[in-house]
PDB file of N, CA and C in Angstrom:
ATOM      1  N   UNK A   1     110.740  81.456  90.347  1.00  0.00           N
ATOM      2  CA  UNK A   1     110.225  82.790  90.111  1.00  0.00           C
ATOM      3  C   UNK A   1     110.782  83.712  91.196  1.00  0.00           C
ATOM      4  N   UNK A   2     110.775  84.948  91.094  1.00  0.00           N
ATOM      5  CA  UNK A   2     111.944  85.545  91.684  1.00  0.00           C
ATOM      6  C   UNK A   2     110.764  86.318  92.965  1.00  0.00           C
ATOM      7  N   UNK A   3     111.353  86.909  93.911  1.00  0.00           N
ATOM      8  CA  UNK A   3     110.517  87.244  95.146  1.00  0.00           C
ATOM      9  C   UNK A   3     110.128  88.804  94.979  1.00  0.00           C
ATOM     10  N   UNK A   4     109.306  89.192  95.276  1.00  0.00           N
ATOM     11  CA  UNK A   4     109.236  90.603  95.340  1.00  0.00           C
ATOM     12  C   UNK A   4     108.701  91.357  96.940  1.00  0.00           C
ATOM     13  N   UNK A   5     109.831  92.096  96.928  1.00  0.00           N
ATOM     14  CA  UNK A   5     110.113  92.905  98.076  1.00  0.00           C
ATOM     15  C   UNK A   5     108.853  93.687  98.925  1.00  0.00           C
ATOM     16  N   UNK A   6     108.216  93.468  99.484  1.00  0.00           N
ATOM     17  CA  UNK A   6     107.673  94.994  99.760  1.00  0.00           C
ATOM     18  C   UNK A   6     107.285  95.730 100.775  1.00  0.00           C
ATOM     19  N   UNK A   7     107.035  96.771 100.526  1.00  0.00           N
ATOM     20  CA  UNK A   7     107.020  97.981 101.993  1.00  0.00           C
ATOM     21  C   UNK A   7     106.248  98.006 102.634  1.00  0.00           C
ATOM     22  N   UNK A   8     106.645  98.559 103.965  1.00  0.00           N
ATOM     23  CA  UNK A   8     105.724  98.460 104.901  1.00  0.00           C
ATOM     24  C   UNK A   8     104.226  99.006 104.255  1.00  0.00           C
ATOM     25  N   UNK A   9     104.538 100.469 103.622  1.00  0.00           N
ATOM     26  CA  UNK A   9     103.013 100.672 102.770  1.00  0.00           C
ATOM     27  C   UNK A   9     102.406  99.494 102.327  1.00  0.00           C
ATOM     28  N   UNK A  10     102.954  98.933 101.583  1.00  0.00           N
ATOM     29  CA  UNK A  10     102.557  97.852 100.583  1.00  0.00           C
ATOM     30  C   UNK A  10     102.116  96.864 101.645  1.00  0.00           C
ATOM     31  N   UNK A  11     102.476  96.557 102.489  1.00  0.00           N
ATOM     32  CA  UNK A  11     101.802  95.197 103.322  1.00  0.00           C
ATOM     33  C   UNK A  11     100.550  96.052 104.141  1.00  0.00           C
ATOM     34  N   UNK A  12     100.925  96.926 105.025  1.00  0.00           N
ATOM     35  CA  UNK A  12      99.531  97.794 105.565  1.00  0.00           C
ATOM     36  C   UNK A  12      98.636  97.597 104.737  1.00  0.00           C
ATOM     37  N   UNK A  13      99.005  97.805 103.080  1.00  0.00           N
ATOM     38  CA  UNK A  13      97.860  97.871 102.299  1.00  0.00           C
ATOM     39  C   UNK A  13      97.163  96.876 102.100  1.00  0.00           C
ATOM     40  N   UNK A  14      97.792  95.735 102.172  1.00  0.00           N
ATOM     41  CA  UNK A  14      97.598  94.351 101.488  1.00  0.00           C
ATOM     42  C   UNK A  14      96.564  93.719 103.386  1.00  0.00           C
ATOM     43  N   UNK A  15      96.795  94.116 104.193  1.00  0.00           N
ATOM     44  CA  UNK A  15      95.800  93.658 105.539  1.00  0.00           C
ATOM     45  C   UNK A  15      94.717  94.386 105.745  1.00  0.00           C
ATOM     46  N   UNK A  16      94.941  95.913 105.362  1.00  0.00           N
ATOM     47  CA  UNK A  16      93.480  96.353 105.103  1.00  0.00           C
ATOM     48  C   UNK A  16      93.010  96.099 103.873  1.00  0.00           C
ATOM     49  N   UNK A  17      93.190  95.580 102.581  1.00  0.00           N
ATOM     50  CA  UNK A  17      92.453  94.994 101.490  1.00  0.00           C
ATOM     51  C   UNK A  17      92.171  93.472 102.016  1.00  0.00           C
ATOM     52  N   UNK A  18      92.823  92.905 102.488  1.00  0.00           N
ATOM     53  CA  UNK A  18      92.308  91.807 103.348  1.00  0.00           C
ATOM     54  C   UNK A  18      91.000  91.515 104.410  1.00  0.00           C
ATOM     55  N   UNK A  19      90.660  92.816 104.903  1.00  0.00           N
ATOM     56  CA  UNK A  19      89.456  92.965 105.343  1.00  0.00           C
ATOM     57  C   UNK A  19      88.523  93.219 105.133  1.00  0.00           C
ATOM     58  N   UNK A  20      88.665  94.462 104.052  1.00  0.00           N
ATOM     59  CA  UNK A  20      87.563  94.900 103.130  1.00  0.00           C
ATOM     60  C   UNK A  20      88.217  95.538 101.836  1.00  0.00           C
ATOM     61  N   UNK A  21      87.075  95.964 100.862  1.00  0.00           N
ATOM     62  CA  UNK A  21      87.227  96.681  99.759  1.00  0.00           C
ATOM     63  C   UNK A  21      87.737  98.036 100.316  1.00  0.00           C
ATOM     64  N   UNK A  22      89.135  98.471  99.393  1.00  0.00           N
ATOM     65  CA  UNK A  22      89.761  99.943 100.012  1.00  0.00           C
ATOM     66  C   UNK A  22      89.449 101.241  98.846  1.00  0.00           C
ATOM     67  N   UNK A  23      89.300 102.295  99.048  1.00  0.00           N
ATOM     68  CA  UNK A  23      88.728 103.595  98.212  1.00  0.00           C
ATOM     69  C   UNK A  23      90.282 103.666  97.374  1.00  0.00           C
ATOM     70  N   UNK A  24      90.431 103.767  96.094  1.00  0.00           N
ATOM     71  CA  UNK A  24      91.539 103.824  95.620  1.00  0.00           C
ATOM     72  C   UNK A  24      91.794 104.921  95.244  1.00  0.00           C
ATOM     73  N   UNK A  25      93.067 105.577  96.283  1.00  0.00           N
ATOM     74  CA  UNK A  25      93.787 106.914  95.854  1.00  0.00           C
ATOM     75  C   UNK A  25      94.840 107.093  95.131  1.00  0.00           C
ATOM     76  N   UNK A  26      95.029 106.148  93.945  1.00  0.00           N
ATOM     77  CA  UNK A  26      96.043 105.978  92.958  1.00  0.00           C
ATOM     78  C   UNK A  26      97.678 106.476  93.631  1.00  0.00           C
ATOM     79  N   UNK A  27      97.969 105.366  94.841  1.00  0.00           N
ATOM     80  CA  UNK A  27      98.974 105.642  95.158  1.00  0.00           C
ATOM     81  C   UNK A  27     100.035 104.811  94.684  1.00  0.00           C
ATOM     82  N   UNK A  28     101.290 105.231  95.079  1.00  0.00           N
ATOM     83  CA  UNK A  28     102.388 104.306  94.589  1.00  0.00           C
ATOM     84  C   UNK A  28     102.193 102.644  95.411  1.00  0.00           C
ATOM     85  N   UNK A  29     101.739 102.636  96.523  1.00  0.00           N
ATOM     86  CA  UNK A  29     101.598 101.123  96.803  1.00  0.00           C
ATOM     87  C   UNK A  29     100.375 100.722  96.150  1.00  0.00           C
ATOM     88  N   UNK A  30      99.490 101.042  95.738  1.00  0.00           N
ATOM     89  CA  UNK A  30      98.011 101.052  95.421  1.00  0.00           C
ATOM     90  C   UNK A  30      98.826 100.083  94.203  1.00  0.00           C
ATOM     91  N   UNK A  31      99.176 101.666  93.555  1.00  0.00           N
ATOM     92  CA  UNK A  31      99.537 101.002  92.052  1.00  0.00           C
ATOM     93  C   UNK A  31     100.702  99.854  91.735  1.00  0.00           C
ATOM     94  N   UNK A  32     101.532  99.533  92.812  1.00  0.00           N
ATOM     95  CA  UNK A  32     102.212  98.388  92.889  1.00  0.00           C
ATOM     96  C   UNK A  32     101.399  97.157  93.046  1.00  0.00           C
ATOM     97  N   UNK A  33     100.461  97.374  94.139  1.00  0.00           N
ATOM     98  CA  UNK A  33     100.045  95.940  94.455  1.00  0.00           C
ATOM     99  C   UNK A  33      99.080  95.314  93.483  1.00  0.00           C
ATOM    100  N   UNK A  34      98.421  96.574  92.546  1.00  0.00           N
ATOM    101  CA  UNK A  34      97.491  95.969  91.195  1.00  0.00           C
ATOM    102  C   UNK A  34      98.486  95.616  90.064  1.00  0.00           C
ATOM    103  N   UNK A  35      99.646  96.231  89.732  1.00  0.00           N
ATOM    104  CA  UNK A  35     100.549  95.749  88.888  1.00  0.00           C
ATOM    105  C   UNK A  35     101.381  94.160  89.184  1.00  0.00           C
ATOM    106  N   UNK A  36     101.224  94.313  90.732  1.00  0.00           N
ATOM    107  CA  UNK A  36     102.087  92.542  90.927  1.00  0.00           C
ATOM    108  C   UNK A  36     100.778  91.601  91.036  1.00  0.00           C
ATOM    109  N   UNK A  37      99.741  92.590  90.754  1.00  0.00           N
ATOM    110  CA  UNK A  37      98.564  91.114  90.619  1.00  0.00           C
ATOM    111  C   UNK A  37      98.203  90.800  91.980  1.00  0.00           C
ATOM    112  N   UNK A  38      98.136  91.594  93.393  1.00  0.00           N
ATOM    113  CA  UNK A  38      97.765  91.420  94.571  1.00  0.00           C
ATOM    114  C   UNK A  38      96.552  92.081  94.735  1.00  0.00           C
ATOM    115  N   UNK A  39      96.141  92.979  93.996  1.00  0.00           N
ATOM    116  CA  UNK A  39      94.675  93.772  94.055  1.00  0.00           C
ATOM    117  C   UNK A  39      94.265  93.561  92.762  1.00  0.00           C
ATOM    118  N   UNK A  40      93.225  94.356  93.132  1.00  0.00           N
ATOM    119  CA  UNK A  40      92.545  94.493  91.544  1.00  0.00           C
ATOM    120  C   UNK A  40      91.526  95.828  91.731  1.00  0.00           C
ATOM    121  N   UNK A  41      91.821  96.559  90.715  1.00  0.00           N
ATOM    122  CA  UNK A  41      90.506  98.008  90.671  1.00  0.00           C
ATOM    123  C   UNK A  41      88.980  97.064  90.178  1.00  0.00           C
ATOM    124  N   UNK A  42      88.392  97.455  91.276  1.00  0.00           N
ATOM    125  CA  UNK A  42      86.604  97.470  91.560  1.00  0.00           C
ATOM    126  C   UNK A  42      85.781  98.268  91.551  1.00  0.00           C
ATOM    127  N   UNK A  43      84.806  98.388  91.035  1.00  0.00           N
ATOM    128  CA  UNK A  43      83.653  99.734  91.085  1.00  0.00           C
ATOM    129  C   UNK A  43      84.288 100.709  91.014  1.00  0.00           C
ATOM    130  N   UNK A  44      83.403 101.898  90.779  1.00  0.00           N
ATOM    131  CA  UNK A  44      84.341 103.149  90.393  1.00  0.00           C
ATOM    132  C   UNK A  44      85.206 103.219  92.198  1.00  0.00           C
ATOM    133  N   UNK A  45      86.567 103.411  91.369  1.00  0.00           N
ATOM    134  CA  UNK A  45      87.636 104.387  92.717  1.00  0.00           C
ATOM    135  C   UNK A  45      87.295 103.173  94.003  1.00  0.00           C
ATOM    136  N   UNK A  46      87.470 101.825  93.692  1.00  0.00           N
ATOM    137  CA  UNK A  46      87.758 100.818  94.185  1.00  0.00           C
ATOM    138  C   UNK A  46      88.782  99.764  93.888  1.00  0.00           C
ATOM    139  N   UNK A  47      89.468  99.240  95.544  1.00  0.00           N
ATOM    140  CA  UNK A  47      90.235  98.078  94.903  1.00  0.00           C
ATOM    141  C   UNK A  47      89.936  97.177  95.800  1.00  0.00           C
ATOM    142  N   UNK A  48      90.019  95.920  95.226  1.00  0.00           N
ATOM    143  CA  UNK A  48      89.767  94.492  95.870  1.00  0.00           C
ATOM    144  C   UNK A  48      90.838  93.536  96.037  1.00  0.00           C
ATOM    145  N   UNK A  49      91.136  92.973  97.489  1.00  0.00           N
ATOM    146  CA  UNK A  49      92.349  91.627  97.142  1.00  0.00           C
ATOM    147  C   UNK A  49      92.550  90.536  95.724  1.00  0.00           C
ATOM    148  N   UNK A  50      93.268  90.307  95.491  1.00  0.00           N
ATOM    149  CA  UNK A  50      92.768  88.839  94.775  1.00  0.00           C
ATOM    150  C   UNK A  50      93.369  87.761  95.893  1.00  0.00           C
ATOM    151  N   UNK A  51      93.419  86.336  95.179  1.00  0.00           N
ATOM    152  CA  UNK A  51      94.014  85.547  95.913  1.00  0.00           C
ATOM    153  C   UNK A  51      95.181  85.232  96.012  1.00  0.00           C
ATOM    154  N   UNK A  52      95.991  85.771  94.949  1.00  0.00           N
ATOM    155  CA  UNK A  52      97.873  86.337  95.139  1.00  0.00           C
ATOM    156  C   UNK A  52      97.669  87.532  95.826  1.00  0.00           C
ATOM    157  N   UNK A  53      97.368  88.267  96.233  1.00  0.00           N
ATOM    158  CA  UNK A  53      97.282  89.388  97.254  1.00  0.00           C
ATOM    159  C   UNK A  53      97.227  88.526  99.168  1.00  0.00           C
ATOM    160  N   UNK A  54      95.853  87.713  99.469  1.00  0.00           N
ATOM    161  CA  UNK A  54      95.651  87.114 100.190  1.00  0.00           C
ATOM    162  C   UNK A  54      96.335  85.982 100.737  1.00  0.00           C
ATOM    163  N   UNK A  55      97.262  85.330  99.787  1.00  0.00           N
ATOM    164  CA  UNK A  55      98.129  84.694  99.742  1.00  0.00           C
ATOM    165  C   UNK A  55      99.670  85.281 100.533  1.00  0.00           C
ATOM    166  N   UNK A  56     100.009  86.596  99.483  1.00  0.00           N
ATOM    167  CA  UNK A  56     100.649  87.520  99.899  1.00  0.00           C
ATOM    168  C   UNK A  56     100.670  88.408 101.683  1.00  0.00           C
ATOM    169  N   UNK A  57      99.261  88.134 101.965  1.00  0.00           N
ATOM    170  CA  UNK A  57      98.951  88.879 103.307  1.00  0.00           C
ATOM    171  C   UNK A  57      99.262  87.445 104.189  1.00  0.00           C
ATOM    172  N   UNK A  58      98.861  86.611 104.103  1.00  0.00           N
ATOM    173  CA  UNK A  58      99.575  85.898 105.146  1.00  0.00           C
ATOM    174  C   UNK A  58     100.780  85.338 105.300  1.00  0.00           C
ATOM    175  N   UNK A  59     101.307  84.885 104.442  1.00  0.00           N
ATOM    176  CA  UNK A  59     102.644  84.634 104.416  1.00  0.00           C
ATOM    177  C   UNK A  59     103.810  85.786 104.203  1.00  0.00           C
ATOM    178  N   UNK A  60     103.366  86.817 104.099  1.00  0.00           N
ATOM    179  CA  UNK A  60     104.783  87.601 103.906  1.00  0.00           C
ATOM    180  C   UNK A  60     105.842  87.441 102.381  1.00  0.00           C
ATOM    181  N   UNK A  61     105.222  86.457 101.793  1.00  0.00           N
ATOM    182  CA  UNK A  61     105.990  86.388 100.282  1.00  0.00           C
ATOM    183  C   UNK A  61     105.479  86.954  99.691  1.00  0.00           C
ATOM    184  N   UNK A  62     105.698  87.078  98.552  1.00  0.00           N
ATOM    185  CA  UNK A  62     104.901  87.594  96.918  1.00  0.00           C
ATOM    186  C   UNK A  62     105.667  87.381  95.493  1.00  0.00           C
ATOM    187  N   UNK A  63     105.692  86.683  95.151  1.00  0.00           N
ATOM    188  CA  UNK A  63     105.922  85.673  94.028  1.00  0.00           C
ATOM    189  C   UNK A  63     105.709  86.702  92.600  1.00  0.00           C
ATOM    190  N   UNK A  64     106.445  86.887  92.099  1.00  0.00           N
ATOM    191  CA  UNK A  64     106.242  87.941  91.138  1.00  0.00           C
ATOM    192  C   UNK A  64     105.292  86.913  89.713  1.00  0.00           C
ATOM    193  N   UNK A  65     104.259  87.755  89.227  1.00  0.00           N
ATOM    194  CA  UNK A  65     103.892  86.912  88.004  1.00  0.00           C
ATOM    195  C   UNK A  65     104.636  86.283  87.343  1.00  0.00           C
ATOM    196  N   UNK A  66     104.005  84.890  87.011  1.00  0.00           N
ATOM    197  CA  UNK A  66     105.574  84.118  85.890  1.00  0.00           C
ATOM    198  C   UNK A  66     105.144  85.181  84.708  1.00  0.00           C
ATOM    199  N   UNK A  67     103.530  85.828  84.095  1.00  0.00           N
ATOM    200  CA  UNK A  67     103.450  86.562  83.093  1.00  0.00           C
ATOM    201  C   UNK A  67     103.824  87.681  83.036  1.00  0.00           C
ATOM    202  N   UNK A  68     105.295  88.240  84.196  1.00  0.00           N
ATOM    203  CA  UNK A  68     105.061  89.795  84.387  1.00  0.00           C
ATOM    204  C   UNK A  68     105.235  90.778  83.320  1.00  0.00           C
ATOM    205  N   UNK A  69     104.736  92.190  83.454  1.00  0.00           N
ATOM    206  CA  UNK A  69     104.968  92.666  82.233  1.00  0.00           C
ATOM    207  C   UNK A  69     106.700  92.648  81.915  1.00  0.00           C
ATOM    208  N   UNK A  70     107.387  92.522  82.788  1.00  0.00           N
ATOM    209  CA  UNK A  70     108.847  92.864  82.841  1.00  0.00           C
ATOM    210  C   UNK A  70     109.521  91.472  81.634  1.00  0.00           C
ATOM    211  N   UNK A  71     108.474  90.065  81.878  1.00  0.00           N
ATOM    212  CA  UNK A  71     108.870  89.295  80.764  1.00  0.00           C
ATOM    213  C   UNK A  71     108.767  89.422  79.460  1.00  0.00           C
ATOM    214  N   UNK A  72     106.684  90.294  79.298  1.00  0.00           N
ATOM    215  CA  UNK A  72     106.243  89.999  78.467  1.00  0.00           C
ATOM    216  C   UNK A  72     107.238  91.292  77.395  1.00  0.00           C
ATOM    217  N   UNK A  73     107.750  92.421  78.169  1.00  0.00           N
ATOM    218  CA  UNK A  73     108.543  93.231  77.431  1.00  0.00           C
ATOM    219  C   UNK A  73     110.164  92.920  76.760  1.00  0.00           C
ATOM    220  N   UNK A  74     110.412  91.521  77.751  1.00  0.00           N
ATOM    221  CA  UNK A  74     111.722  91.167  77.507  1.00  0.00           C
ATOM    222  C   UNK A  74     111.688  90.324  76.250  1.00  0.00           C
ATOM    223  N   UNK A  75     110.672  89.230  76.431  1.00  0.00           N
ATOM    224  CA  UNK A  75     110.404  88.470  75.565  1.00  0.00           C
ATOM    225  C   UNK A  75     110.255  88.904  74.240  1.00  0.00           C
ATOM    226  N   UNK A  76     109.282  89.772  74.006  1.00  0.00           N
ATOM    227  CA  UNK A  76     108.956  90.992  72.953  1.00  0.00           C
ATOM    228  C   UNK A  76     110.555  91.697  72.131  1.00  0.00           C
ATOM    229  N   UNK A  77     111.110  91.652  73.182  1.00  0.00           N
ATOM    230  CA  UNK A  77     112.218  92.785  72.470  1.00  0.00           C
ATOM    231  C   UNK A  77     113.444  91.727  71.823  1.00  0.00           C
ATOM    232  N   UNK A  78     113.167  91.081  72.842  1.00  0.00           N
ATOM    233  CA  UNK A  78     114.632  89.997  72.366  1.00  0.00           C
ATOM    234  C   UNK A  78     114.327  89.235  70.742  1.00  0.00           C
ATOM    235  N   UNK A  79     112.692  88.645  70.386  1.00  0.00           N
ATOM    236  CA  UNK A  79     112.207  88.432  69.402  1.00  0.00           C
ATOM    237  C   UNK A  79     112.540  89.837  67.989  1.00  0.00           C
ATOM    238  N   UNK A  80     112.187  90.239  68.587  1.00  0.00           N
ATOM    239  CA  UNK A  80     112.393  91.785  67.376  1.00  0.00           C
ATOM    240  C   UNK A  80     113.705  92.146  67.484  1.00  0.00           C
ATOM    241  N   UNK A  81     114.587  92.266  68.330  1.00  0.00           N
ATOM    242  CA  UNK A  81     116.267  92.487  67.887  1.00  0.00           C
ATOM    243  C   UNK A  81     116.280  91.435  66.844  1.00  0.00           C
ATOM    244  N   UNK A  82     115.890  89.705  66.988  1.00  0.00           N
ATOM    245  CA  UNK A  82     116.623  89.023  66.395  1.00  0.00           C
ATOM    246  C   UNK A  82     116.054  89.162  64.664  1.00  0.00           C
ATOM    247  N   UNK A  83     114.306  89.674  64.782  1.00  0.00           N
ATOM    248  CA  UNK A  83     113.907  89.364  63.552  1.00  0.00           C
ATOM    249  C   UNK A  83     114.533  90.552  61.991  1.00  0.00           C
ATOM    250  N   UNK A  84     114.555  91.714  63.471  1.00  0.00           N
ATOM    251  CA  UNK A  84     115.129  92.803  62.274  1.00  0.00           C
ATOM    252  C   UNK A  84     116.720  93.009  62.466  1.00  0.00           C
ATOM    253  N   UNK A  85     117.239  91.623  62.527  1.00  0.00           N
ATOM    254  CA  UNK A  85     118.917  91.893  62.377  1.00  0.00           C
ATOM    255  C   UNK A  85     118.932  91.954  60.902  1.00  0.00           C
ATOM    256  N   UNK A  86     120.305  92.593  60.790  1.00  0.00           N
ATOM    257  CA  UNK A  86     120.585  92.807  59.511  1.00  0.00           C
ATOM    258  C   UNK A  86     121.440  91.374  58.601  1.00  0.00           C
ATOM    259  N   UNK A  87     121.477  90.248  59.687  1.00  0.00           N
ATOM    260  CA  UNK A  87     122.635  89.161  59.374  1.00  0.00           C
ATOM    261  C   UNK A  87     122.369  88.360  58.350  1.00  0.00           C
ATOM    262  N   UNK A  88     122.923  88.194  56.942  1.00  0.00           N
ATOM    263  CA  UNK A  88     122.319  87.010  55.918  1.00  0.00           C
ATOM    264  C   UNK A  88     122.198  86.013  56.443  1.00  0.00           C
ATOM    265  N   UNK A  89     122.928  85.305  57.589  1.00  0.00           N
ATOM    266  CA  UNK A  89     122.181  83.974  57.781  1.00  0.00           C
ATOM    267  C   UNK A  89     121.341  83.968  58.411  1.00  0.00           C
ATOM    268  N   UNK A  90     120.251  85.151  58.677  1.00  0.00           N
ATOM    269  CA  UNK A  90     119.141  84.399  58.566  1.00  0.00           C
ATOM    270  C   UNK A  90     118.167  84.791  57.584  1.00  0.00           C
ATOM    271  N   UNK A  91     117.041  83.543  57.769  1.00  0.00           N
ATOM    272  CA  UNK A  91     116.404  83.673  56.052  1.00  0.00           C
ATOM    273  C   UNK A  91     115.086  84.174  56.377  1.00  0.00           C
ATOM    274  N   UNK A  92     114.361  84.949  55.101  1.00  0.00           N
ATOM    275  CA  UNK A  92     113.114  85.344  55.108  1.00  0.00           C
ATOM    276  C   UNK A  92     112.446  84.354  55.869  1.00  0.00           C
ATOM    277  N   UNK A  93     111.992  83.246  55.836  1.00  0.00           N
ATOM    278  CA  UNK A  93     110.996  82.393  56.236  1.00  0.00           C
ATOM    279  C   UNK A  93     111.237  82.201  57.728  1.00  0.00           C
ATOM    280  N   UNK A  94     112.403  82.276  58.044  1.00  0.00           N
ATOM    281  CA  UNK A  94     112.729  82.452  59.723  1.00  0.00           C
ATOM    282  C   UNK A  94     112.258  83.960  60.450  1.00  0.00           C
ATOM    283  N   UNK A  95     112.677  84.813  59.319  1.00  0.00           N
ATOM    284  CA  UNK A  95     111.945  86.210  60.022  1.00  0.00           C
ATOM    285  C   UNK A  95     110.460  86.029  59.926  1.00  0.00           C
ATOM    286  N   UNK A  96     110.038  85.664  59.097  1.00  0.00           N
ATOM    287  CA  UNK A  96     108.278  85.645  59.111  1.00  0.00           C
ATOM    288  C   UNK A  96     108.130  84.633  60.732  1.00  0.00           C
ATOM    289  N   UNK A  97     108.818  83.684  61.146  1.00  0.00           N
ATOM    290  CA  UNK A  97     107.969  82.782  61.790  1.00  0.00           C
ATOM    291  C   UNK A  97     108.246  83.980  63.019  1.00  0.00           C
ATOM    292  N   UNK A  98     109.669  84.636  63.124  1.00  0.00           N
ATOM    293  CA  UNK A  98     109.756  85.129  64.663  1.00  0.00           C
ATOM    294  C   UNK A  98     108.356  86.494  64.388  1.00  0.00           C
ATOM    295  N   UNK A  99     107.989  86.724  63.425  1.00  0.00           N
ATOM    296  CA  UNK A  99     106.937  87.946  63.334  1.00  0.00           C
ATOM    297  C   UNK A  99     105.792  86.856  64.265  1.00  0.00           C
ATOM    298  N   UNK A 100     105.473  85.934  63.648  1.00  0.00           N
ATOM    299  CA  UNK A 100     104.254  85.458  63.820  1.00  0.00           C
ATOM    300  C   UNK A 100     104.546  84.913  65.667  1.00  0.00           C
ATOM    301  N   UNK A 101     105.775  84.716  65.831  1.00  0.00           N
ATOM    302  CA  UNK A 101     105.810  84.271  67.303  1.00  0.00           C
ATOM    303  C   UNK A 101     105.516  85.508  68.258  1.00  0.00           C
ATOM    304  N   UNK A 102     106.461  86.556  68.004  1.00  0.00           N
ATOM    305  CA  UNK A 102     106.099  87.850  68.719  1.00  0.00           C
ATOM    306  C   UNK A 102     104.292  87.977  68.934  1.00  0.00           C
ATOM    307  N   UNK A 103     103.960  88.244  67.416  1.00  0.00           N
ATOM    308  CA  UNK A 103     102.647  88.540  67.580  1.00  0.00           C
ATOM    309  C   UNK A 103     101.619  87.416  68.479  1.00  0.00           C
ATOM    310  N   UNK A 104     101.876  86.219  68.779  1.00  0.00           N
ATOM    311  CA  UNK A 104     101.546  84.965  69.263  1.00  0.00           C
ATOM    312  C   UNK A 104     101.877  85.535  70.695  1.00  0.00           C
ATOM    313  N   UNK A 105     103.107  85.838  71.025  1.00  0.00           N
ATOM    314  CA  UNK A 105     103.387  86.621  72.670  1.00  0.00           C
ATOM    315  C   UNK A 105     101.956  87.896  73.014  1.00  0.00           C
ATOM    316  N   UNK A 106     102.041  88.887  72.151  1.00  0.00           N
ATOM    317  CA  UNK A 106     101.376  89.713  72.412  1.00  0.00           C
ATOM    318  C   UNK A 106      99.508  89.017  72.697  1.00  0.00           C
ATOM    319  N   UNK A 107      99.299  88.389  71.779  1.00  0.00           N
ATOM    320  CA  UNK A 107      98.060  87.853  71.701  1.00  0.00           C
ATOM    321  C   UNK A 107      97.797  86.953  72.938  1.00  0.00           C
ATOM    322  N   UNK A 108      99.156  86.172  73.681  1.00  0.00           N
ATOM    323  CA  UNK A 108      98.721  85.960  75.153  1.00  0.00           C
ATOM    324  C   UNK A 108      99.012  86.802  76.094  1.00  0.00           C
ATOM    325  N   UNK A 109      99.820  87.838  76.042  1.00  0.00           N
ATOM    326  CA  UNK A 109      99.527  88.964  76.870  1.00  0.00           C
ATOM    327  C   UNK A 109      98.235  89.362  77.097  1.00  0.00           C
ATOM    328  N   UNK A 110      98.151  89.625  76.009  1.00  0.00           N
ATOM    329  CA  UNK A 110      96.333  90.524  75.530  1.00  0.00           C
ATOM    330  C   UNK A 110      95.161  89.345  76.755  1.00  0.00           C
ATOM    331  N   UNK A 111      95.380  88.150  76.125  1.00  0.00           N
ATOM    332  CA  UNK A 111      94.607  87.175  76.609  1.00  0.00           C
ATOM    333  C   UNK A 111      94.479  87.270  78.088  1.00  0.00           C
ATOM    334  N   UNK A 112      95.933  86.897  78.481  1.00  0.00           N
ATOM    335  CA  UNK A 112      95.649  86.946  79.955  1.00  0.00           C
ATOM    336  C   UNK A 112      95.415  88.190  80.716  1.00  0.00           C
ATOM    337  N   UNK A 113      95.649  89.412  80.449  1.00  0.00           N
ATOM    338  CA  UNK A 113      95.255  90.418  80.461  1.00  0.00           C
ATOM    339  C   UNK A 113      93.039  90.691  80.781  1.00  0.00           C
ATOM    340  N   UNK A 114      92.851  90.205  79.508  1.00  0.00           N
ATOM    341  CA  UNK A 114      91.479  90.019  79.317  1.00  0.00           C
ATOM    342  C   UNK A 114      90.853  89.442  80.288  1.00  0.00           C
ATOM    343  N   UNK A 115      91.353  87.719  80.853  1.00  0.00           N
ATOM    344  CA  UNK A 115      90.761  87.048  81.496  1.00  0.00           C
ATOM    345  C   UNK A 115      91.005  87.682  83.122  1.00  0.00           C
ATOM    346  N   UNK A 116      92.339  88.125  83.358  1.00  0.00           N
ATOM    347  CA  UNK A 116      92.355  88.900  84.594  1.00  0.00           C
ATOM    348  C   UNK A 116      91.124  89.870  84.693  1.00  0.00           C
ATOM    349  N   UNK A 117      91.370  90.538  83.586  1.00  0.00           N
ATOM    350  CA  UNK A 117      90.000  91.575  83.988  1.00  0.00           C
ATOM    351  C   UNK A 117      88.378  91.238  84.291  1.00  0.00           C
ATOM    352  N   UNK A 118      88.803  90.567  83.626  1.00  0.00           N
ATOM    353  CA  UNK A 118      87.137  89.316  83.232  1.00  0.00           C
ATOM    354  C   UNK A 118      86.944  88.928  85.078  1.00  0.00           C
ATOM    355  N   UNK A 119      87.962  88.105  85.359  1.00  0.00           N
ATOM    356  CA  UNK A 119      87.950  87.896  86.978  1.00  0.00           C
ATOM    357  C   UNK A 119      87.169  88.340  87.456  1.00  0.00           C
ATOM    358  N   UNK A 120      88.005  89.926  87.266  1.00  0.00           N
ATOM    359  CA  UNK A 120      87.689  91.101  88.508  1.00  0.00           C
ATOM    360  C   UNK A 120      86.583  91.374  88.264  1.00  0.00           C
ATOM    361  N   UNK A 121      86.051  91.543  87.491  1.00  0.00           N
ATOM    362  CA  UNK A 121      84.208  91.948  87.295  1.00  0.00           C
ATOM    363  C   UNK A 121      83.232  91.116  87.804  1.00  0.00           C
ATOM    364  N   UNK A 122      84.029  89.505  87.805  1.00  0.00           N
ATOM    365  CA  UNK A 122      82.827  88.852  88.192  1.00  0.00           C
ATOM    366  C   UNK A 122      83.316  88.766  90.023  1.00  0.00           C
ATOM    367  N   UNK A 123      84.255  89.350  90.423  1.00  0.00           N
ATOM    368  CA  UNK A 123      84.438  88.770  92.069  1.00  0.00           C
ATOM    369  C   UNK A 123      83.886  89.913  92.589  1.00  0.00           C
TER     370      UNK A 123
END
């Protein structure tokens, strides 16, 4: 899984969310570190570490989601170029299955999506 970079903002942020819950001013590190899955929005105009965040604060790595959206969009698109090609060899019953696979992607997006959030409510 590939490494992700980040700024001095982004780590400041990640040692004071390490200590306590931070007031969230919808900033560009704010909104990085909840998109790579290192925070999470809490109570109103709150954010909280998770344990890829905490993970992230001591070691200095950060491991990009294997679910990132950057896959779940790649994955998505590459399925739909192939289903709505125009090529006779392939056959109706092959386009139906890549429909039903796409939609099978989205439905674990959705999922893990859900259960992330689910998390955050109960931590």
């Amino acid at each position: 899984m590939p490494m992700i970079e980040l700024a001095t903002e982004e780590k400041d942020l990640l040692r004071r969310l390490a200590a306590s819950k931070v007031e969230d001013s919808d900033t560009t590190a704010e909104r990085l570190v909840v998109n790579c899955g290192l925070a999470r929005r809490v109570d109103p105009g709150m954010l909280e570490i998770t344990e890829a965040g905490r993970l992230a604060a001591r070691t200095g790595k950060v491991e990009r989601h294997p679910f990132h959206y950057d896959v779940f969009c790649d994955l998505s698109a590459r399925i739909e170029d192939v289903a709505k090609s125009r090529d006779p060899r392939l056959e109706s019953a092959v386009r139906r299955k890549l429909e039903e696979a796409a939609h099978a992607i989205w439905e674990a997006w959705n999922l893990q999506s859900e259960l992330e959030r689910a998390a955050g409510l109960r931590a």
